[in-house]
N, C-alpha and C. Protein backbone atom coordinates (compact mmCIF):
# COMPACT_ATOMS: atom_id res chain seq x y z
N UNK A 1 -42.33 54.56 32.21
CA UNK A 1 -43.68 54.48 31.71
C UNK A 1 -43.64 53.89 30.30
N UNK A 2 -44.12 52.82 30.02
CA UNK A 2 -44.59 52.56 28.82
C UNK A 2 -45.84 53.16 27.95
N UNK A 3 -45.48 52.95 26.61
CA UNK A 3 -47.02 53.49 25.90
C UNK A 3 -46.87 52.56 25.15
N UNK A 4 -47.91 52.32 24.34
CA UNK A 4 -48.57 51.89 22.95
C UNK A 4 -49.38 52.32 22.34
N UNK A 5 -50.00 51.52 21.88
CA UNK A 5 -50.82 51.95 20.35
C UNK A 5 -50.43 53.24 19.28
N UNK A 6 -51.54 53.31 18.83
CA UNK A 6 -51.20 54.23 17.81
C UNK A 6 -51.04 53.75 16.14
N UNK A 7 -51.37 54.47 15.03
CA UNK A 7 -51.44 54.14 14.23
C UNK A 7 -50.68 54.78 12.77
N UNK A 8 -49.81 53.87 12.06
CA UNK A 8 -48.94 54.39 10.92
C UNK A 8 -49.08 53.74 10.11
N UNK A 9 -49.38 54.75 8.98
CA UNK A 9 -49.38 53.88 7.33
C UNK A 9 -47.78 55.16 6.69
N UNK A 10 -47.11 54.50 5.67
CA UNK A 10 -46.03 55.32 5.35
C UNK A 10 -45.87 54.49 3.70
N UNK A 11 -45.90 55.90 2.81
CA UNK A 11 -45.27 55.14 1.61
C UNK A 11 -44.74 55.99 0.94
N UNK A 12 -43.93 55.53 0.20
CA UNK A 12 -42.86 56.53 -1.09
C UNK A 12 -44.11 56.84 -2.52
N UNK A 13 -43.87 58.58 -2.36
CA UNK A 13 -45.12 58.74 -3.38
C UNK A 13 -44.34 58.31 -4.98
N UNK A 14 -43.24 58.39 -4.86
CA UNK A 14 -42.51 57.98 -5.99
C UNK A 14 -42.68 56.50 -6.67
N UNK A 15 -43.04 55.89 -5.52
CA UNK A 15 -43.80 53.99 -6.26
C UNK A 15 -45.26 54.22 -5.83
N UNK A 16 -45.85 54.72 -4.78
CA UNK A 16 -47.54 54.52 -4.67
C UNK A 16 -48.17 55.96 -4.81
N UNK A 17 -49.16 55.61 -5.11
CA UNK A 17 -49.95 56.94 -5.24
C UNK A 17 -51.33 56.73 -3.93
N UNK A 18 -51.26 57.88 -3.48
CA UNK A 18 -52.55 57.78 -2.63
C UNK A 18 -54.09 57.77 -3.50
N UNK A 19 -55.13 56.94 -3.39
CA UNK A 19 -56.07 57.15 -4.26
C UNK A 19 -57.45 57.83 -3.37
N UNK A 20 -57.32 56.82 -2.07
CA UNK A 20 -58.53 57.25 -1.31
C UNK A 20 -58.22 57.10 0.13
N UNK A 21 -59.16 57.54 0.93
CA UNK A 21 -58.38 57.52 2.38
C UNK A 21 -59.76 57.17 3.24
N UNK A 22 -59.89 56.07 4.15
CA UNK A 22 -60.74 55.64 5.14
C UNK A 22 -60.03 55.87 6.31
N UNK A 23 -60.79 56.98 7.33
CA UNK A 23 -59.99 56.69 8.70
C UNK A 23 -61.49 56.01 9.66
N UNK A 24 -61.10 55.20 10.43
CA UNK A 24 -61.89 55.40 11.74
C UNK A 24 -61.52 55.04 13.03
N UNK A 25 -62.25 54.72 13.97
CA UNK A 25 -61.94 55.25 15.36
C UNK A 25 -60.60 54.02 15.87
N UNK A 26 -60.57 53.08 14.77
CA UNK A 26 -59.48 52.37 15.39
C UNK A 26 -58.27 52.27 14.47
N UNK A 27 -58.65 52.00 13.10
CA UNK A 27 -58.42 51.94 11.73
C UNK A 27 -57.86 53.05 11.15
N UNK A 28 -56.56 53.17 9.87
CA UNK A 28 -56.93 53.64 8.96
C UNK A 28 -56.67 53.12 7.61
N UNK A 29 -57.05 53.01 6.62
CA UNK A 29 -56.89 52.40 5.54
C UNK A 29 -56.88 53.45 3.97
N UNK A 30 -55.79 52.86 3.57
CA UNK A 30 -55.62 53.90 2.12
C UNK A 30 -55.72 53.28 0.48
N UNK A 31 -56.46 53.42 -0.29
CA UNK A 31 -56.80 52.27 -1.41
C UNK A 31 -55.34 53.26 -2.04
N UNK A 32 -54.64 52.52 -2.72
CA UNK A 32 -53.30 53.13 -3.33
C UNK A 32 -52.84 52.33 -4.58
N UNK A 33 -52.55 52.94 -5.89
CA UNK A 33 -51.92 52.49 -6.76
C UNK A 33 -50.49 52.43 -7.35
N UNK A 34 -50.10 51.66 -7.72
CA UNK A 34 -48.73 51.65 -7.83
C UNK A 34 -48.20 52.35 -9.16
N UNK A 35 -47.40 53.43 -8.95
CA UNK A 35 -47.12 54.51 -9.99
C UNK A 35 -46.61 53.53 -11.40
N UNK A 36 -47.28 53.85 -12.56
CA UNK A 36 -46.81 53.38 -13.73
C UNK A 36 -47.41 51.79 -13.97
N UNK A 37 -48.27 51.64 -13.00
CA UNK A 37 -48.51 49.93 -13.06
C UNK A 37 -50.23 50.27 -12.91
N UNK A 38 -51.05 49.40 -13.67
CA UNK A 38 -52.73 49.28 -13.48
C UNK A 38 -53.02 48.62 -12.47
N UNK A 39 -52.51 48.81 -11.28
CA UNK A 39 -52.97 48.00 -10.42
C UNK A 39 -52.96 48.91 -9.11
N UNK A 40 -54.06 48.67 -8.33
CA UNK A 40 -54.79 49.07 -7.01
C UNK A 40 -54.84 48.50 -5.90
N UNK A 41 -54.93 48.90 -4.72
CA UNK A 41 -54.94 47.56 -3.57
C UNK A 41 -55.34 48.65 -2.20
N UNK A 42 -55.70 47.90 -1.37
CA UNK A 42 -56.38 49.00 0.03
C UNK A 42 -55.02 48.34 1.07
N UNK A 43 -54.76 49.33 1.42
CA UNK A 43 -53.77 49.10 2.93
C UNK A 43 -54.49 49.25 4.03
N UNK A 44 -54.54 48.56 5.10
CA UNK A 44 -55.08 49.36 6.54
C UNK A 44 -53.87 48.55 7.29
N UNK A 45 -54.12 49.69 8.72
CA UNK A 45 -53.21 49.65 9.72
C UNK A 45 -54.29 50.23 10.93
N UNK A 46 -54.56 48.91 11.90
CA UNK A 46 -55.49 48.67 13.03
C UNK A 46 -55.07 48.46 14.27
N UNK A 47 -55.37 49.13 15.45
CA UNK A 47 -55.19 48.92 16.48
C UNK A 47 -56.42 48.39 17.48
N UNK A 48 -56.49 47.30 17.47
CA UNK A 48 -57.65 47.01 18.64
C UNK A 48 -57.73 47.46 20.26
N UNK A 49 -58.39 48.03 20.68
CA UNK A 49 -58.91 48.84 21.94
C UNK A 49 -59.02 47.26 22.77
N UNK A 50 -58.87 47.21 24.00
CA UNK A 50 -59.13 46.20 25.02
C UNK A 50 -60.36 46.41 25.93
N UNK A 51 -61.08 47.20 25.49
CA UNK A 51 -62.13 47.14 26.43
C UNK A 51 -63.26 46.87 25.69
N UNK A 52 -63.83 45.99 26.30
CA UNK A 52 -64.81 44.95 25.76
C UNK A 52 -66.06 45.72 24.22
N UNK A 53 -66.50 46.83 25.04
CA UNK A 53 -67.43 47.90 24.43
C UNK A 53 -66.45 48.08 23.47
N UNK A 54 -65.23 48.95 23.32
CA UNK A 54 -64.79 49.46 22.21
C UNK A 54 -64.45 48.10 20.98
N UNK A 55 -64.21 47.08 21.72
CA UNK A 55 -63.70 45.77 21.09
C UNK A 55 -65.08 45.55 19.75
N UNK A 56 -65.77 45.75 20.49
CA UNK A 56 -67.43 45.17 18.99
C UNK A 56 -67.36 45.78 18.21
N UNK A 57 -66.93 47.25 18.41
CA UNK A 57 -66.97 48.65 17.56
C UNK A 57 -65.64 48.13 16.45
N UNK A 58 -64.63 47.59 17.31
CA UNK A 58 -63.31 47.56 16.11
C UNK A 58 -63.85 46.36 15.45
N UNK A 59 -64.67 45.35 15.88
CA UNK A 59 -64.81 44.81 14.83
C UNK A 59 -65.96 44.28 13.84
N UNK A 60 -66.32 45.81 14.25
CA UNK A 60 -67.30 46.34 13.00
C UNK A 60 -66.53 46.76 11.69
N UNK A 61 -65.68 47.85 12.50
CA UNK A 61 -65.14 48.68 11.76
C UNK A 61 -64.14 47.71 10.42
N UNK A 62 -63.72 47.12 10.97
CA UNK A 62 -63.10 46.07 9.88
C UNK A 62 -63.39 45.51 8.66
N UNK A 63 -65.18 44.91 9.15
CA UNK A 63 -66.30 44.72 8.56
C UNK A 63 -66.18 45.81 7.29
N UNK A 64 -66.22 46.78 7.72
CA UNK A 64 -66.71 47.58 7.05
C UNK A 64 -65.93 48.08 6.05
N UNK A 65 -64.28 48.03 6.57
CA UNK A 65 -63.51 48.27 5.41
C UNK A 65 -63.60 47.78 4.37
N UNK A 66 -64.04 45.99 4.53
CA UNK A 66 -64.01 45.43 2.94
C UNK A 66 -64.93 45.90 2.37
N UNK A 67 -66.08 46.14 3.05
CA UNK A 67 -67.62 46.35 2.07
C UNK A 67 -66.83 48.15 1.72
N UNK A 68 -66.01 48.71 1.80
CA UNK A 68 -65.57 49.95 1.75
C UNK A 68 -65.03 49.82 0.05
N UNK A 69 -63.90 48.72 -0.17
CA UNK A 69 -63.30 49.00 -1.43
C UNK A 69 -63.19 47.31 -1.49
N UNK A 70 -63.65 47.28 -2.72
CA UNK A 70 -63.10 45.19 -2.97
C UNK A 70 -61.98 44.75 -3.97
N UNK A 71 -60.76 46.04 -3.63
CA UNK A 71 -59.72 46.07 -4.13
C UNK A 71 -58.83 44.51 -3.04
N UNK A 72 -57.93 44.27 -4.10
CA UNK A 72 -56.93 42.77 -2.82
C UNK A 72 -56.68 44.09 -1.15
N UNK A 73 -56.99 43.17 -0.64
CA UNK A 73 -56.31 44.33 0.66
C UNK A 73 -55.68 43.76 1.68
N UNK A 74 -54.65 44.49 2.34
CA UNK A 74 -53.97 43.75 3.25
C UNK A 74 -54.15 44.92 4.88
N UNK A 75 -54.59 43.72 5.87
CA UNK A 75 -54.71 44.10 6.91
C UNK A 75 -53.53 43.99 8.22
N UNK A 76 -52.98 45.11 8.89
CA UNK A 76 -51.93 44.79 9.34
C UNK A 76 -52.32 45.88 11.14
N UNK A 77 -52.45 44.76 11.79
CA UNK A 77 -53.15 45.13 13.14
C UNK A 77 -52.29 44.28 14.26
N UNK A 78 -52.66 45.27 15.56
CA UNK A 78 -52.25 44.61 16.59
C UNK A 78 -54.01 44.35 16.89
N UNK A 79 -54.44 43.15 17.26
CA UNK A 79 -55.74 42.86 17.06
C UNK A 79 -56.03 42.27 18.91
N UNK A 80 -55.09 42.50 19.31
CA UNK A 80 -55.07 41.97 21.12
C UNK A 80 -56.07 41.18 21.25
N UNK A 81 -55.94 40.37 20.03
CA UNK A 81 -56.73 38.59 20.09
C UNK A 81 -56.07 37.58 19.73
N UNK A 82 -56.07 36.30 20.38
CA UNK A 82 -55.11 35.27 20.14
C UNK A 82 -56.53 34.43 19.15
N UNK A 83 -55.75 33.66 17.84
CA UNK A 83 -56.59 32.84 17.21
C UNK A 83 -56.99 31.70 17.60
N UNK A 84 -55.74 30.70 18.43
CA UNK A 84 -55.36 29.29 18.54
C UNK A 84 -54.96 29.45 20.23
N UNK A 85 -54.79 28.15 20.79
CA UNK A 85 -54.49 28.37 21.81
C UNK A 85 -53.03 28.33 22.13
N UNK A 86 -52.67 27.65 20.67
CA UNK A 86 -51.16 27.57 20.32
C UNK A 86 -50.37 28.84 20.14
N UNK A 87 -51.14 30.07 20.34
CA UNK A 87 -50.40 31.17 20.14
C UNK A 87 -50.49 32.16 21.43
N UNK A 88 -50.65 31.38 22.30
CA UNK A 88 -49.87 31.60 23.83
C UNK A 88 -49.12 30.81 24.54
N UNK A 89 -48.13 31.40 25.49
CA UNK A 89 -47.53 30.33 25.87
C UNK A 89 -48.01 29.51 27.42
N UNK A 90 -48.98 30.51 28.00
CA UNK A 90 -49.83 29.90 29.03
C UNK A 90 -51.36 29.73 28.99
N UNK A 91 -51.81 29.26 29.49
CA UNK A 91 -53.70 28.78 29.22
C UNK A 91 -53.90 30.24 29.03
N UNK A 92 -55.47 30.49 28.90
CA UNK A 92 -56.04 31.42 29.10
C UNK A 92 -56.48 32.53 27.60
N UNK A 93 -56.92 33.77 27.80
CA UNK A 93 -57.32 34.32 26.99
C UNK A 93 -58.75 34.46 26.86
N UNK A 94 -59.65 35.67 26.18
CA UNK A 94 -60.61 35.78 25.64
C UNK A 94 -61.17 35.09 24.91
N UNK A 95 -62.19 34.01 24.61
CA UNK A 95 -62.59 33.26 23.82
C UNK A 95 -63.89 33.97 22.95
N UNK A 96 -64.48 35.24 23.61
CA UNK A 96 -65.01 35.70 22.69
C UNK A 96 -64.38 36.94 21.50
N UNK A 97 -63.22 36.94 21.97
CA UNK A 97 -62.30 37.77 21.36
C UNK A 97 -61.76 36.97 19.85
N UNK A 98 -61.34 35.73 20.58
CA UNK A 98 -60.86 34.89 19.58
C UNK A 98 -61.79 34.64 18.13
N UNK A 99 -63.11 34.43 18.98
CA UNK A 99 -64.03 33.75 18.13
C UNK A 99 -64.40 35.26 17.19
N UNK A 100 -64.31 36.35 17.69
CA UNK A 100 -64.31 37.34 16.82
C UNK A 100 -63.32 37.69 15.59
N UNK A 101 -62.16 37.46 16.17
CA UNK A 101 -61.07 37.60 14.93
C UNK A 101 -60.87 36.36 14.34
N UNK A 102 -61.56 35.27 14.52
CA UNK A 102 -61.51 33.95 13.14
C UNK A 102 -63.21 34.50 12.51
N UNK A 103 -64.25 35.59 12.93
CA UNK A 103 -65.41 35.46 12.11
C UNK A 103 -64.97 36.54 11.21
N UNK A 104 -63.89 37.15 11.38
CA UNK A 104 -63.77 38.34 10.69
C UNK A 104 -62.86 38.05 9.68
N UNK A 105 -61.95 36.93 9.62
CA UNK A 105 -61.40 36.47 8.84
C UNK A 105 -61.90 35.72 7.67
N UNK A 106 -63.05 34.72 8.48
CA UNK A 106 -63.91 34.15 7.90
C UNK A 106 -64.79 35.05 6.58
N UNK A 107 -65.54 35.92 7.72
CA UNK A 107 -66.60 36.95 6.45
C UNK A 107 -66.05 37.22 5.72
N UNK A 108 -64.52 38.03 5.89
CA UNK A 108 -63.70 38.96 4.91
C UNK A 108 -63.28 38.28 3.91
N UNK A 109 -63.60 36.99 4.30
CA UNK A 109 -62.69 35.92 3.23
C UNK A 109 -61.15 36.21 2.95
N UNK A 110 -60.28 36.55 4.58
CA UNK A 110 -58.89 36.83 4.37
C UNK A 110 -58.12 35.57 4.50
N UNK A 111 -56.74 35.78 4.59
CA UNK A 111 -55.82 34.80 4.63
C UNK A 111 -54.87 35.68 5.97
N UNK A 112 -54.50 34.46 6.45
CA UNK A 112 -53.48 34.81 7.52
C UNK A 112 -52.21 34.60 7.83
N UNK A 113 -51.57 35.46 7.27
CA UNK A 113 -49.85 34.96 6.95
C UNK A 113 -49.36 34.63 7.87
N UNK A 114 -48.26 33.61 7.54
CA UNK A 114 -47.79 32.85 8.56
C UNK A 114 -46.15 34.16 9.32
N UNK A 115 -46.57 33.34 10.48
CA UNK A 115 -45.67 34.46 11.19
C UNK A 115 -44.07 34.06 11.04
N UNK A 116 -42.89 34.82 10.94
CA UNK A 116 -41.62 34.55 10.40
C UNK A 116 -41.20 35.16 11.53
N UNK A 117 -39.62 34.45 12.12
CA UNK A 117 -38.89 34.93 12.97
C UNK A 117 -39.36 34.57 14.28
N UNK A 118 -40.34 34.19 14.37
CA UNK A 118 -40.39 33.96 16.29
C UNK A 118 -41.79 33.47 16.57
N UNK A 119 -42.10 33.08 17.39
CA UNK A 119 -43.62 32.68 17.62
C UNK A 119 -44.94 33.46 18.10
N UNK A 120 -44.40 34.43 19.12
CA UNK A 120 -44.91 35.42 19.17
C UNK A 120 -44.55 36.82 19.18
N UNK A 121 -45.84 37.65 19.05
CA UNK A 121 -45.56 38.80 19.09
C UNK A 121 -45.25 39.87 20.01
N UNK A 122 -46.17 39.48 21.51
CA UNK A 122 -46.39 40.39 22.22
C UNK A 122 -45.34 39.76 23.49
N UNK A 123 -45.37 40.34 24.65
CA UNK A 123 -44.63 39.58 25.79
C UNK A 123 -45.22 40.60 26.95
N UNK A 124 -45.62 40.36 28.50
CA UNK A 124 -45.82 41.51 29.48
C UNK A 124 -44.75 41.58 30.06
N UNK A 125 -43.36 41.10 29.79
CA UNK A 125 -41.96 41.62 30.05
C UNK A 125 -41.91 41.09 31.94
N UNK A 126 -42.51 40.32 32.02
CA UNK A 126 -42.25 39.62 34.09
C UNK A 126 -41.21 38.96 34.36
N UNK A 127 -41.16 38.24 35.09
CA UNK A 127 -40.17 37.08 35.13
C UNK A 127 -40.37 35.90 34.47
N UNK A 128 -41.72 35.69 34.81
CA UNK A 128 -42.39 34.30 34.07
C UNK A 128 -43.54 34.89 32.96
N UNK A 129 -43.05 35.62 31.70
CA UNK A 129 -43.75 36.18 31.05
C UNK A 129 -44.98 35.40 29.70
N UNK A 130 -46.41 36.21 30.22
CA UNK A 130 -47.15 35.37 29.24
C UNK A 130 -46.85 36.50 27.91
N UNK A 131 -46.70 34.92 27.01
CA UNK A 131 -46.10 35.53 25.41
C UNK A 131 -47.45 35.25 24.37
N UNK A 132 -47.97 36.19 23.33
CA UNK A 132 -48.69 35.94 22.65
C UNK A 132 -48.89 36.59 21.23
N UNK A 133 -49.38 36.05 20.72
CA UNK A 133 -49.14 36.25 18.92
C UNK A 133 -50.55 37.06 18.73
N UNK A 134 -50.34 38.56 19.14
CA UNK A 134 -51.63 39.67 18.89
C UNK A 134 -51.84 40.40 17.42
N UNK A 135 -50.24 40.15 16.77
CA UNK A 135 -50.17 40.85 15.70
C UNK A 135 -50.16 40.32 14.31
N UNK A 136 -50.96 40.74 13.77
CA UNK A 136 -50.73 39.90 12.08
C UNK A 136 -51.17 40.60 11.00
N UNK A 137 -50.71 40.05 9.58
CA UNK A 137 -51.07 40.58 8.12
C UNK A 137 -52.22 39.77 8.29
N UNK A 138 -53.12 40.25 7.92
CA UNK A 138 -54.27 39.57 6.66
C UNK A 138 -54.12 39.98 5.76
N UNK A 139 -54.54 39.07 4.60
CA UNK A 139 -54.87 39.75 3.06
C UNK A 139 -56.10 39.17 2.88
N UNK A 140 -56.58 39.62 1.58
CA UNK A 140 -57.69 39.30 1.14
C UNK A 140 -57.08 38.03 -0.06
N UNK A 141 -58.02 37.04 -0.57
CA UNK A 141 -57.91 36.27 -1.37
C UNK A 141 -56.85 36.59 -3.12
N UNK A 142 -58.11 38.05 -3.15
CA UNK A 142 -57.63 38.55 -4.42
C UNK A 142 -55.89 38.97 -4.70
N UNK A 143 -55.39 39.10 -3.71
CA UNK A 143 -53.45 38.87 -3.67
C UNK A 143 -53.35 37.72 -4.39
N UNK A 144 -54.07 36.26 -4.27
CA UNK A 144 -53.52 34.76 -5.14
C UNK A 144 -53.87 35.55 -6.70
C-alpha cells in the first residue's frame, strides 16, 4: 500500500524563531525570524487535494496566505498541477488546474525556481510511466 500527502515544516529554534503560525485545510505556513538577524520571512508547506471541489478551496487558500503576511515568502507544495506541457512526459493533464497554478503565481507575484537534479518530480511507477513536475518552491519577489 502506498500513502502520501501530508504536511511538514521543521526548523532549528537555535537559528529561527517561530513568530506566527497560519494553518489551513491544505496549508501550513509559519512567519519566522532569524535569531540575532532583523529579518522575517513566511514559510508554507502545501499539499494540493485532487478532487476538483477541494482543488478551488486550495487555491484560495494560497491566495490568502499572501494577503496573510507581506513578509518575502517561500512556497513549497506538491501542487498536483503541471505548469507547461513540457513538464510531462506524455500529452495530457488538467488545463484548468494548470491555468490555476500560473494565476496564482501571477496574483502572488511569485517566482518559480528552477528545478535541479532531474526533470520531474512525480512518476505512477508502471512500465511505461507518466512522469511529471507537481512539486515546486515559489518565492515571493521580495527574496531579490
Amino acid at each position: 500500500m502506498r500513502r502520501s500527502g501530508g504536511i511538514i515544516l521543521i526548523w532549528d529554534d537555535s537559528v529561527m524563531k517561530k513568530e506566527r503560525v497560519l494553518i489551513g485545510d491544505h496549508s501550513f505556513s509559519v512567519e519566522i525570524s532569524i535569531v540575532g538577524e532583523d529579518f522575517k520571512w513566511v514559510m508554507s508547506s502545501a499539499y494540493a487535494p485532487n478532487s476538483a471541489e477541494d482543488k478551488l478551496n486550495f487555491w484560495e487558500e494560497q491566495e490568502h496566505i499572501r494577503s496573510w503576511s507581506q513578509l518575502p515568502w517561500c512556497l513549497a507544495a506538491d501542487f498536483n498541477a503541471t505548469r507547461f506541457d513540457s513538464e510531462r512526459n506524455k500529452p495530457g493533464g488538467c488545463k484548468r488546474n494548470r491555468r490555476a497554478l500560473n494565476n496564482l503565481i501571477s496574483k502572488c507575484n511569485l517566482i518559480d525556481l528552477p528545478l535541479a537534479g532531474g526533470r520531474f518530480t512525480w512518476t505512477d511507477i508502471k512500465e511505461r510511466p507518466l512522469m511529471c513536475c507537481l512539486d515546486r518552491f515559489l518565492i515571493s519577489h521580495k527574496w531579490e
